[in-house]
C-alpha atoms as a PDB file:
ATOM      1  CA  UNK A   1      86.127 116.158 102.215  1.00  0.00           C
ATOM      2  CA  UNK A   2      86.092 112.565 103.269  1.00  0.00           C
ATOM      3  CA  UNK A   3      88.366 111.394 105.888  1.00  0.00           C
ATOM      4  CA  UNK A   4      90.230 108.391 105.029  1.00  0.00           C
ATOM      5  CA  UNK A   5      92.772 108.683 107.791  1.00  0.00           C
ATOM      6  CA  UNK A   6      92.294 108.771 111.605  1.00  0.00           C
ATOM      7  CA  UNK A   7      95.039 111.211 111.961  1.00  0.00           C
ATOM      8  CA  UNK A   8      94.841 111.036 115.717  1.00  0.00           C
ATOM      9  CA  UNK A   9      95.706 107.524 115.231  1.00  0.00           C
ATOM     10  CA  UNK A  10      98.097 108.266 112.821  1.00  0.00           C
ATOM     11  CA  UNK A  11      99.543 110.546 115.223  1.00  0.00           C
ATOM     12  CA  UNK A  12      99.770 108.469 118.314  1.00  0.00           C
ATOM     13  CA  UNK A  13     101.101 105.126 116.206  1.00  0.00           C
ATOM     14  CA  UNK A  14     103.986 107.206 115.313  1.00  0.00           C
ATOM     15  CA  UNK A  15     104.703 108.236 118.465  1.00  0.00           C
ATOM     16  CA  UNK A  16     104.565 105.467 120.149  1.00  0.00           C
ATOM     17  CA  UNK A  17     107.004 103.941 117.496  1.00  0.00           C
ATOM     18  CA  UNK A  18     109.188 106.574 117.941  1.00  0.00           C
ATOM     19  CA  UNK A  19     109.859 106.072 122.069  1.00  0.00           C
ATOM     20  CA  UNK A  20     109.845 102.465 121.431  1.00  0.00           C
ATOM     21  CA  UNK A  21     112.975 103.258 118.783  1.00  0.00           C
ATOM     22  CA  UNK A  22     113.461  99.173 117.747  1.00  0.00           C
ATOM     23  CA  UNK A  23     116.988  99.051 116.273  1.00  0.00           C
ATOM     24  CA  UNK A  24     116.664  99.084 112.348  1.00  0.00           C
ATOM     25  CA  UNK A  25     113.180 100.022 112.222  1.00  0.00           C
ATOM     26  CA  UNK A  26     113.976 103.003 110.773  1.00  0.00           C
ATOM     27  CA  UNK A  27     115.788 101.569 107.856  1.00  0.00           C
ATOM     28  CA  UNK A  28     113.449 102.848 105.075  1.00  0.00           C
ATOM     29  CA  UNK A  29     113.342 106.607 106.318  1.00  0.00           C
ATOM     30  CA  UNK A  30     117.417 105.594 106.230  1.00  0.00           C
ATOM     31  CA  UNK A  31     116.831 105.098 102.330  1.00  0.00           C
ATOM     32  CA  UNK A  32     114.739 108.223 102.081  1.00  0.00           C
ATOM     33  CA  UNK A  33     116.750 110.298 104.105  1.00  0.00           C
ATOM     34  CA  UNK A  34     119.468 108.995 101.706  1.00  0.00           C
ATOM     35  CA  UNK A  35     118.506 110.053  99.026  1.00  0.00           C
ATOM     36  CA  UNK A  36     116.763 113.226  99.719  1.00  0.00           C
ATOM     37  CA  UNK A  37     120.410 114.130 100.705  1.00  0.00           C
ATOM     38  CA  UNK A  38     122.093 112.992  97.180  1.00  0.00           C
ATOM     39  CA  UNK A  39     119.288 114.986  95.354  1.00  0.00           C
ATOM     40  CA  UNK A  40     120.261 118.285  97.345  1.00  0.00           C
ATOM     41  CA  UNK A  41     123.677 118.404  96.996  1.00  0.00           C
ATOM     42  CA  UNK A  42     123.264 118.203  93.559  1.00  0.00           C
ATOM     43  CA  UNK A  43     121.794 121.383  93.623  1.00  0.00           C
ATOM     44  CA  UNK A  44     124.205 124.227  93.005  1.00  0.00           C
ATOM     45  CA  UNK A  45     122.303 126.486  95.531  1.00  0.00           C
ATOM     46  CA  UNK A  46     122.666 127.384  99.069  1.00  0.00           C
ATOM     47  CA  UNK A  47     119.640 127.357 100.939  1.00  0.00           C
ATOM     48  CA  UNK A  48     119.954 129.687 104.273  1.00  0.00           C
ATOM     49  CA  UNK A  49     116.226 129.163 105.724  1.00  0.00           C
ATOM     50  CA  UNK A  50     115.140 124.892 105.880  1.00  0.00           C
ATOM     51  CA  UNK A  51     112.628 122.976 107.198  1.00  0.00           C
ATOM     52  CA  UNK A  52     111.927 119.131 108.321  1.00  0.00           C
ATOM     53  CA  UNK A  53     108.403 118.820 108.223  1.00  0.00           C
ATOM     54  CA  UNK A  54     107.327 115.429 110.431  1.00  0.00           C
ATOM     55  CA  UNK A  55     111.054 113.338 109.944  1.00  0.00           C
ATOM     56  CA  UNK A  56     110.581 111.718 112.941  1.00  0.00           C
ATOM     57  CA  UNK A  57     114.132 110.271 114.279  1.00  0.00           C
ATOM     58  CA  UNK A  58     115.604 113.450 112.209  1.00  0.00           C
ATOM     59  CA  UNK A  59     117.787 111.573 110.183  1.00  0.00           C
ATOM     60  CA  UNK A  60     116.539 113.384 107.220  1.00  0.00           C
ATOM     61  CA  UNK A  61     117.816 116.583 108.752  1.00  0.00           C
ATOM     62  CA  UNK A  62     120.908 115.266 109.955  1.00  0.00           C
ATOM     63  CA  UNK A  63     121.372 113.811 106.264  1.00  0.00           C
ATOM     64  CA  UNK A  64     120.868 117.285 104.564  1.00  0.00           C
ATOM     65  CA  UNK A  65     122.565 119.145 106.947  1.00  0.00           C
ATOM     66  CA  UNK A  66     125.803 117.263 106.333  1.00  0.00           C
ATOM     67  CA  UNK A  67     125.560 118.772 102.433  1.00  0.00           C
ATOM     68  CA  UNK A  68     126.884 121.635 103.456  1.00  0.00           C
ATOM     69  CA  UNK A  69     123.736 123.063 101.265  1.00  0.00           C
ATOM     70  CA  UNK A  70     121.729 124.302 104.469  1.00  0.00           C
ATOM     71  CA  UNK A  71     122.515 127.579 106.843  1.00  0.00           C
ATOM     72  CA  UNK A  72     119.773 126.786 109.485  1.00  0.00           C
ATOM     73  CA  UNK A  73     117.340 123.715 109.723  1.00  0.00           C
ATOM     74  CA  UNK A  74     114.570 123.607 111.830  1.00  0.00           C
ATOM     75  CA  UNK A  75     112.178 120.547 112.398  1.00  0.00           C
ATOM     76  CA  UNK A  76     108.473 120.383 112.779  1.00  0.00           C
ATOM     77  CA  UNK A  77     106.912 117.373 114.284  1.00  0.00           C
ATOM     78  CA  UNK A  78     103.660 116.155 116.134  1.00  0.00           C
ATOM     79  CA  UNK A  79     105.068 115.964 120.151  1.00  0.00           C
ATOM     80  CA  UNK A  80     107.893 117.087 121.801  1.00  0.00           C
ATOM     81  CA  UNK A  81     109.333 112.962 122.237  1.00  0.00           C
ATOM     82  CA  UNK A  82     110.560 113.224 118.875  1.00  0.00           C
ATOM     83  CA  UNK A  83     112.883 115.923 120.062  1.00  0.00           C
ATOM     84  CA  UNK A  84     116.960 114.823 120.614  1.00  0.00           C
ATOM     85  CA  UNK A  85     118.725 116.388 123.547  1.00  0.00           C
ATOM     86  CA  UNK A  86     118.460 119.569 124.009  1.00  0.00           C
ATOM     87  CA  UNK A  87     116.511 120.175 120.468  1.00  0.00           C
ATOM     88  CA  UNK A  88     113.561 122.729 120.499  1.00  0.00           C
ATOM     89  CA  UNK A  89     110.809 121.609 118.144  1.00  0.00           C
ATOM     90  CA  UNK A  90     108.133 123.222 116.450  1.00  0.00           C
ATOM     91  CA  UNK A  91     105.261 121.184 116.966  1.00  0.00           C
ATOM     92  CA  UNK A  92     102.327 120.893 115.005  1.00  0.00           C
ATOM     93  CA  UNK A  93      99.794 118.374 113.204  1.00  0.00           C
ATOM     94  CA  UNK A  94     100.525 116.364 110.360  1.00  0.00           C
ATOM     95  CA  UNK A  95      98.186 118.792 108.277  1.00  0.00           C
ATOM     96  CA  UNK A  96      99.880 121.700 109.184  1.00  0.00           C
ATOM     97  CA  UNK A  97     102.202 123.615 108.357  1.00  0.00           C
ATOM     98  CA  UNK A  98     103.352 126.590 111.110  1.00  0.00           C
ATOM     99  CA  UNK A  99     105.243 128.340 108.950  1.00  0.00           C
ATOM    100  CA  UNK A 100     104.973 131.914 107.730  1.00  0.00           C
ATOM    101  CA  UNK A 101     104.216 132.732 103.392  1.00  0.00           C
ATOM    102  CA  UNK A 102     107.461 133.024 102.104  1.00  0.00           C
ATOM    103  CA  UNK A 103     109.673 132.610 104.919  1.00  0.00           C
ATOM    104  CA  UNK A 104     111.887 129.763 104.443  1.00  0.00           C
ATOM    105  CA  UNK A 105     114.014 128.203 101.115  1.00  0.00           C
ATOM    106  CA  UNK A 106     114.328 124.999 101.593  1.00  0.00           C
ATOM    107  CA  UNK A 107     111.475 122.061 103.025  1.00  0.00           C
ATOM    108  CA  UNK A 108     111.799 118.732 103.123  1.00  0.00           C
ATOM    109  CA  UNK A 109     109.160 115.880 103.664  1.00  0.00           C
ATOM    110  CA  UNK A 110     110.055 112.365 104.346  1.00  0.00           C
ATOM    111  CA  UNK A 111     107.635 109.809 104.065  1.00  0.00           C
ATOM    112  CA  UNK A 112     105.049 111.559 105.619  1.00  0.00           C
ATOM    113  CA  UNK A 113     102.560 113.026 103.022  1.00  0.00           C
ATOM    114  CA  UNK A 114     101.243 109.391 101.857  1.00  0.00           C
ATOM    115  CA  UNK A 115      98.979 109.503 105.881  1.00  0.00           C
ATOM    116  CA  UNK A 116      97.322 112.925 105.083  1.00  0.00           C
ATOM    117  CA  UNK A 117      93.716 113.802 104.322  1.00  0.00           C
ATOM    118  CA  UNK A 118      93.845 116.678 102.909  1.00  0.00           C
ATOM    119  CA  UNK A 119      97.480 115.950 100.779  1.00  0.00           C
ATOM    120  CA  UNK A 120      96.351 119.234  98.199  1.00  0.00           C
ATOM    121  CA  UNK A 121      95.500 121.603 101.274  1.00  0.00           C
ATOM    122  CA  UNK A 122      99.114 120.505 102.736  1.00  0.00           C
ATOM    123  CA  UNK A 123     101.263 120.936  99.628  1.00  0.00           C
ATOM    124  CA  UNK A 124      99.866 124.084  99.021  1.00  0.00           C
ATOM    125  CA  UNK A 125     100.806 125.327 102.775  1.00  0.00           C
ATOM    126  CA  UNK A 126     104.018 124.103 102.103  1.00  0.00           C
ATOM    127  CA  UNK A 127     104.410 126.005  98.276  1.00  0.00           C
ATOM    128  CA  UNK A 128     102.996 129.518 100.292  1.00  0.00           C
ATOM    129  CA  UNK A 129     105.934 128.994 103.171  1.00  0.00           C
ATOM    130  CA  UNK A 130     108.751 128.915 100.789  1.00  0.00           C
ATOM    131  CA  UNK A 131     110.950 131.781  99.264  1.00  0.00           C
ATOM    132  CA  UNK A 132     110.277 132.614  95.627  1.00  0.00           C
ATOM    133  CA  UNK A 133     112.626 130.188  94.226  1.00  0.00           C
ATOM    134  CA  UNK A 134     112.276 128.292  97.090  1.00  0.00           C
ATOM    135  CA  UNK A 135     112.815 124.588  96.724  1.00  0.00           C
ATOM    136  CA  UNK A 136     110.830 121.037  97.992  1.00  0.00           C
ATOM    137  CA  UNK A 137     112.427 118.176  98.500  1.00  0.00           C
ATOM    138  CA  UNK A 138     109.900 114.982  99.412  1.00  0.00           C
ATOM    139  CA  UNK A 139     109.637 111.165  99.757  1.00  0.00           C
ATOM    140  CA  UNK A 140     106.212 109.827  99.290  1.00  0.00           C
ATOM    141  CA  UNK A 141     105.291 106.288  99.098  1.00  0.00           C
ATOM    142  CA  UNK A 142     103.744 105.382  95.904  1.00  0.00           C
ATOM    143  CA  UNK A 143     100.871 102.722  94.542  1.00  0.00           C
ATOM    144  CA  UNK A 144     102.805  99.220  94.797  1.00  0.00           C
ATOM    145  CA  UNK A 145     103.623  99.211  97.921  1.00  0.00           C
ATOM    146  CA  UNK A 146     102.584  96.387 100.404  1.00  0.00           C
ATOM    147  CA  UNK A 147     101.209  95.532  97.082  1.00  0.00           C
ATOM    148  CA  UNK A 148     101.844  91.763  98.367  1.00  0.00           C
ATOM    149  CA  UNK A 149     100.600  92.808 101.667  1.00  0.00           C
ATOM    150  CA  UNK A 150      97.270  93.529 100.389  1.00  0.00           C
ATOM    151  CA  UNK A 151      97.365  90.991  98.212  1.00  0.00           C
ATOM    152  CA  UNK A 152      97.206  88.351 100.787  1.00  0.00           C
ATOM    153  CA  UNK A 153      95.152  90.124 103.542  1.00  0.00           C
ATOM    154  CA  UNK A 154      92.320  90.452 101.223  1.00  0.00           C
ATOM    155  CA  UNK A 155      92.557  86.860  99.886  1.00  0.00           C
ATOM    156  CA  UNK A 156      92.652  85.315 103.518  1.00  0.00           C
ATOM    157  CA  UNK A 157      89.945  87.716 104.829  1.00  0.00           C
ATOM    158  CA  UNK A 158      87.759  86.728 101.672  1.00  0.00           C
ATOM    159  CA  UNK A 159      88.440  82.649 102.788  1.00  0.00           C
ATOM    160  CA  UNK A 160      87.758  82.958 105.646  1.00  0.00           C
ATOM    161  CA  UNK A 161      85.179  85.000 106.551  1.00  0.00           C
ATOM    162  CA  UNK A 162      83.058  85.301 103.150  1.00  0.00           C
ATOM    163  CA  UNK A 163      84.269  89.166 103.062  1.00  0.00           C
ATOM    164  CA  UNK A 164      86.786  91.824 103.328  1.00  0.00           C
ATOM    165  CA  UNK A 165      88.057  95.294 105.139  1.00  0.00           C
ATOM    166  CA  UNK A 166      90.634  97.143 104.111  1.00  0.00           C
ATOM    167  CA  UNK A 167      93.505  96.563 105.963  1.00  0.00           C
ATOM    168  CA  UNK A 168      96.522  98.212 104.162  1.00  0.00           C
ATOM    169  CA  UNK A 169      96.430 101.692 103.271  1.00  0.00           C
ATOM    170  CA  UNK A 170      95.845 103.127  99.807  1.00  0.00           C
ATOM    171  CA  UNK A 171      99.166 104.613  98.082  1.00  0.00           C
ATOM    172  CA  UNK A 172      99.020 107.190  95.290  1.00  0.00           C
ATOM    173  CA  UNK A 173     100.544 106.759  91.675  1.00  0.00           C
ATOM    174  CA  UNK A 174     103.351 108.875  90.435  1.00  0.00           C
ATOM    175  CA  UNK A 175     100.598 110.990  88.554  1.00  0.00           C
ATOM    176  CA  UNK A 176      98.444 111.679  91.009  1.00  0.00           C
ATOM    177  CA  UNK A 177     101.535 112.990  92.877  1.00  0.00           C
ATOM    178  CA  UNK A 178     101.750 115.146  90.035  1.00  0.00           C
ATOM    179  CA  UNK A 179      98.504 116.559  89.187  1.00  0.00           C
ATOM    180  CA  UNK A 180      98.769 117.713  92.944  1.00  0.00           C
ATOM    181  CA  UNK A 181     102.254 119.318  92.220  1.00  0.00           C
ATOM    182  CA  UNK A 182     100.530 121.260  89.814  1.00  0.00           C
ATOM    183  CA  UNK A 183      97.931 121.953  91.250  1.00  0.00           C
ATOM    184  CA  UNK A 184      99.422 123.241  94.876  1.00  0.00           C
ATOM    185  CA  UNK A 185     101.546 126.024  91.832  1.00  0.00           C
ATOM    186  CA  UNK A 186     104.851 124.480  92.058  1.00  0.00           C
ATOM    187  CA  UNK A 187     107.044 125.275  89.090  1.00  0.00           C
ATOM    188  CA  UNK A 188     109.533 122.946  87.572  1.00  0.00           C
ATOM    189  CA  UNK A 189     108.400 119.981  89.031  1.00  0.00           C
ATOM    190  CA  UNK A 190     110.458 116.822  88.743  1.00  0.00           C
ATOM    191  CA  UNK A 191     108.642 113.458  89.765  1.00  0.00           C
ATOM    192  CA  UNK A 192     110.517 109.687  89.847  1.00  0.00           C
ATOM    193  CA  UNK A 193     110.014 106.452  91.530  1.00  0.00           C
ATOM    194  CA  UNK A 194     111.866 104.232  93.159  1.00  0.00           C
ATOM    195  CA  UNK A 195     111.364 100.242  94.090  1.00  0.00           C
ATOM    196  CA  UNK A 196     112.928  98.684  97.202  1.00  0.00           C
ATOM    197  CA  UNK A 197     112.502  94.885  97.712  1.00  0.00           C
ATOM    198  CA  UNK A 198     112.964  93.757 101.152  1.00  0.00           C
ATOM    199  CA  UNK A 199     113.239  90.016 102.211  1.00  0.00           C
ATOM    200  CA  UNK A 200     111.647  88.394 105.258  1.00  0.00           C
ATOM    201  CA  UNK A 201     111.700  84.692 106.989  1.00  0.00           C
ATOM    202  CA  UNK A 202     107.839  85.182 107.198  1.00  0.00           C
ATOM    203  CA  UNK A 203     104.897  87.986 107.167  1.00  0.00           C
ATOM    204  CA  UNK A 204     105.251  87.987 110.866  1.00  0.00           C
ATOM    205  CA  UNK A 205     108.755  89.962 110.254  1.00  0.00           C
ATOM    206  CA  UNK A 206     107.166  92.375 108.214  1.00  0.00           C
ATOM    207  CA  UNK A 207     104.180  93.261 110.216  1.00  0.00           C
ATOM    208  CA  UNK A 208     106.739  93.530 113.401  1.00  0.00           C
ATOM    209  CA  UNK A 209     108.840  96.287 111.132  1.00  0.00           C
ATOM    210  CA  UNK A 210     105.511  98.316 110.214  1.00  0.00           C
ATOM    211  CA  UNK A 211     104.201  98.389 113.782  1.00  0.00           C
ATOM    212  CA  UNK A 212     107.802  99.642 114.229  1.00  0.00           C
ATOM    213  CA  UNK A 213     107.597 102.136 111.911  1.00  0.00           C
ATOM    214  CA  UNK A 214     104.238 103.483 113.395  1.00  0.00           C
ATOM    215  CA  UNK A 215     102.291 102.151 110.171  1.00  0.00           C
ATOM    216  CA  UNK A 216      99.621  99.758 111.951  1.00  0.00           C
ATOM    217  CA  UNK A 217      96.167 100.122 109.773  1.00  0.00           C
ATOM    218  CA  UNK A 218      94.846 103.896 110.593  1.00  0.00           C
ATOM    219  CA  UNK A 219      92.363 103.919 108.094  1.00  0.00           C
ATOM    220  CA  UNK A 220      89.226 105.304 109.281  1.00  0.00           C
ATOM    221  CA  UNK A 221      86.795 102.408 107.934  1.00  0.00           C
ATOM    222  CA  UNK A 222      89.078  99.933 109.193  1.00  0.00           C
ATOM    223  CA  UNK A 223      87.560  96.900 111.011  1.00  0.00           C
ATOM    224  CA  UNK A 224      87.489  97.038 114.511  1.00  0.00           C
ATOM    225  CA  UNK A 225      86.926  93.047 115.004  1.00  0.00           C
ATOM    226  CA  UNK A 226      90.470  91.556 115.952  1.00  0.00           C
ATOM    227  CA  UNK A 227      91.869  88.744 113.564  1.00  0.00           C
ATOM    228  CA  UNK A 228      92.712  85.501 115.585  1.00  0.00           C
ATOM    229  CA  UNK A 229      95.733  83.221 115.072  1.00  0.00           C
ATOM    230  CA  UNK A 230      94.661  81.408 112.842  1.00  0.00           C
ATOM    231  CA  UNK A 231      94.291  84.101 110.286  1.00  0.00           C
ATOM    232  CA  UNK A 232      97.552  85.298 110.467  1.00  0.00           C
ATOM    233  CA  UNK A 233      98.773  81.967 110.147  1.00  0.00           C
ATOM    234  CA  UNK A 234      97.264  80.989 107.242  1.00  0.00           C
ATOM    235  CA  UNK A 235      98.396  84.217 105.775  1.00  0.00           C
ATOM    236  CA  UNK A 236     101.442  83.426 106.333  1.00  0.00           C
ATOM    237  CA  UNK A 237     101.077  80.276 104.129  1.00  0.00           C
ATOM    238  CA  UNK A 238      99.357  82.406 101.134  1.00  0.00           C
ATOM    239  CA  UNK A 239     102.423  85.246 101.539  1.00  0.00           C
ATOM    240  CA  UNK A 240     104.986  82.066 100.953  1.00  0.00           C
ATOM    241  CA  UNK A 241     102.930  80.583  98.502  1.00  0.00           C
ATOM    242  CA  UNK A 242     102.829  83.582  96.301  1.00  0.00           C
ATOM    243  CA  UNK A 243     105.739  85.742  97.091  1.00  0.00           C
ATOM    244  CA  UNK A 244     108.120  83.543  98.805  1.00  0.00           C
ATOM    245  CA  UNK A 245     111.889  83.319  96.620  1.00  0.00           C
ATOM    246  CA  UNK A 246     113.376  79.773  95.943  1.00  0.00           C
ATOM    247  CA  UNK A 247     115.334  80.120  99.338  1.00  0.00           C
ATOM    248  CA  UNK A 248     111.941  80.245 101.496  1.00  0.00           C
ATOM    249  CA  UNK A 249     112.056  84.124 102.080  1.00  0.00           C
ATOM    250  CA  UNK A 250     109.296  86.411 101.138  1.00  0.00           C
ATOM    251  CA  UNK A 251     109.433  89.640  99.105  1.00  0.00           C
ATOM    252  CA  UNK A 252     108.035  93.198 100.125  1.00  0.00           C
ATOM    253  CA  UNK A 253     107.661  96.060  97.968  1.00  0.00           C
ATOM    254  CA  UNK A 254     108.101  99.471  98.633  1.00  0.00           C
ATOM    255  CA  UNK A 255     107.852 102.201  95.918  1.00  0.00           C
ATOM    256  CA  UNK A 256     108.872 105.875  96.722  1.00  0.00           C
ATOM    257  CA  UNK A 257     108.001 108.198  94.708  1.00  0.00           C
ATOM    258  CA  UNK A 258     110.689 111.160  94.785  1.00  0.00           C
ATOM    259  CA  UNK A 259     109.495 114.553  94.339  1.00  0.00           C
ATOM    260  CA  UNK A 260     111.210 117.969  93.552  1.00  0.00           C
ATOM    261  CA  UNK A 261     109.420 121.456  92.860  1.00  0.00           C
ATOM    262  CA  UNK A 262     110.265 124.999  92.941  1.00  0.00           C
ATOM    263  CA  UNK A 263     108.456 128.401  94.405  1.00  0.00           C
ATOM    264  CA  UNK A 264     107.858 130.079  91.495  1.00  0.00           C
ATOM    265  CA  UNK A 265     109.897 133.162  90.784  1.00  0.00           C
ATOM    266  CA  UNK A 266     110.328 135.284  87.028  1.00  0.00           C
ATOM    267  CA  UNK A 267     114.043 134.095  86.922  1.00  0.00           C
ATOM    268  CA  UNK A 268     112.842 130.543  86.301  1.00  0.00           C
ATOM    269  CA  UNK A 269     112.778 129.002  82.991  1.00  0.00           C
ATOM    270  CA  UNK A 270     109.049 128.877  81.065  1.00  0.00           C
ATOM    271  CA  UNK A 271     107.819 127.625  78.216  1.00  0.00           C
ATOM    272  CA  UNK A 272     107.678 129.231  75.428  1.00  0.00           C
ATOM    273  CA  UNK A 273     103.772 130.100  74.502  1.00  0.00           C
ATOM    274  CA  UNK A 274     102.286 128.054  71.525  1.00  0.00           C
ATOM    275  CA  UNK A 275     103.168 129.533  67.929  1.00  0.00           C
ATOM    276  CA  UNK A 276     106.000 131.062  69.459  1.00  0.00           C
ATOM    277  CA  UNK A 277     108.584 128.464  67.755  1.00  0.00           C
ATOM    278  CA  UNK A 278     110.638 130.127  64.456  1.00  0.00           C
ATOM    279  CA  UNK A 279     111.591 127.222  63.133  1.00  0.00           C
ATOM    280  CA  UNK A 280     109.440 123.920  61.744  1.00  0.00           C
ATOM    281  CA  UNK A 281     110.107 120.997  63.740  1.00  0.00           C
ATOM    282  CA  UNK A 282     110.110 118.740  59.929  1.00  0.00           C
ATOM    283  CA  UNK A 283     113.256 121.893  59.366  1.00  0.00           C
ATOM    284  CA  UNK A 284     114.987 120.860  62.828  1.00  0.00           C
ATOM    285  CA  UNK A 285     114.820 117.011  62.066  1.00  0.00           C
ATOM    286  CA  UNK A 286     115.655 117.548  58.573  1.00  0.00           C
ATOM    287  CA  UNK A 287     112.771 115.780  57.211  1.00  0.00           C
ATOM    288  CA  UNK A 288     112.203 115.900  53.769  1.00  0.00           C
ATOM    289  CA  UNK A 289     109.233 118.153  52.920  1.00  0.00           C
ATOM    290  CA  UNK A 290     106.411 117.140  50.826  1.00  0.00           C
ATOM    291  CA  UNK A 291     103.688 119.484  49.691  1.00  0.00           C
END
């Protein structure tokens, strides 16, 4: 399998991000954590065995927990820093997952699948862990995000030097996402998207809140040649000239893609095998039959 992440990289960016803790960074894992929460307590279940796999600050925990839908949540993360006070973590990499088969009923990913390698190998860890009827609650981020980002990085690389690297990461579409749910033998799956605009003064702000957020380029083909002043400020220009709003601000997108699948388990609903049916759908929409 080809390696399009550094994950050591991956691993120390977020670290470092995390013990640097710059007030607000956090504010899309906020918006996950958000809604991850809504989504579960809309569940009429009670889930006594749950798992945070790589939350970082924890909010996503913290967010669930306060559903009164959880008994006992655990968290799983990369180092011991991420740990609060007194909090014992289980620590392991981003491509693992240290749990036993069928152990726990409840795990929940925020924004943290998108930086894997092996994405298939990981969901399918995470499908053997839970319960039959066990449940998986994930934010991913989708295909159009940074999609301005990109955009821009690209076009100033390409003026400026005659050629390109990639410098923003690749984001999957909603069904790739679920091809993989399907494939990793999750039953019931449920896949939507959501888009979040966010407003800066410049592209300066925005590459401050991803360094923040432990997102600097980790890509393993990335260029190691350091960009100068000058190309960051002219794209800066290009970012305003493209995606800047009347009042001087640009726009940058973020699309999560929200996912929900189930352990399988015989009490589940299936669909009903082809032929099966005792009634003519032209009967059931009362369509006038012609011979």
């Amino acid at each position: 399998m080809d390696k399009l992440f550094d994950l050591d990289l991956v691993t120390e960016n977020r670290r470092r991000a995390h013990l640097r803790r710059a007030d607000g960074a956090d504010f899309l894992l906020q918006v996950a954590a958000g809604e991850l929460a809504e989504r579960l307590s809309l569940v009429e279940r009670h889930f006594a065995q749950a798992v945070e796999l790589h939350g970082a600050s924890g909010t996503t925990a913290r967010k669930c927990m306060a559903t009164g839908k959880i008994g006992d949540l655990r968290r799983v993360e990369t180092h011991s820093s991420f740990a609060e006070a007194d909090e014992v973590l289980t620590k392991a990499p981003l491509e693992q997952v240290p749990l036993e088969e069928q152990s726990v009923n409840l795990v929940l990913s925020p924004l943290a699948l998108h930086i894997t390698n092996d994405t298939p190998g990981v969901l399918i860890q995470i499908r053997k862990a839970l319960k039959p009827d066990g449940l998986f609650l994930a934010a991913i981020p989708g295909a159009g995000t940074l999609a301005e980002l990109r955009d821009v990085l690209l076009a100033t690389e390409i003026e400026l030097s005659g050629g390109a690297s990639p410098r923003v990461i690749p984001f999957a579409d909603i069904r790739d996402i679920g091809a993989l749910m399907q494939r990793a033998g999750f039953a019931l799956p449920v896949i939507d998207t959501q888009t979040y605009t966010v407003r800066y003064d410049s592209i300066f702000g925005l590459m401050r809140d991803l360094k923040a957020m432990g997102m600097a380029n980790p890509l393993v083909d990335r260029s190691r040649r350091p960009l100068g002043r000058a190309f960051f400020l002219r794209a800066a220009e290009k970012y305003a000239e493209r995606y800047a709003d009347p009042d001087g601000r640009i726009r940058a997108t973020f699309v999560f893609i929200y996912v929900s699948g189930w352990a399988p388990h015989e009490s589940q609903q299936k669909p009903l095998k082809p032929g099966s049916a005792k009634m003519r759908l032209a009967d059931a929409l009362a369509v006038p039959r012609r011979d």
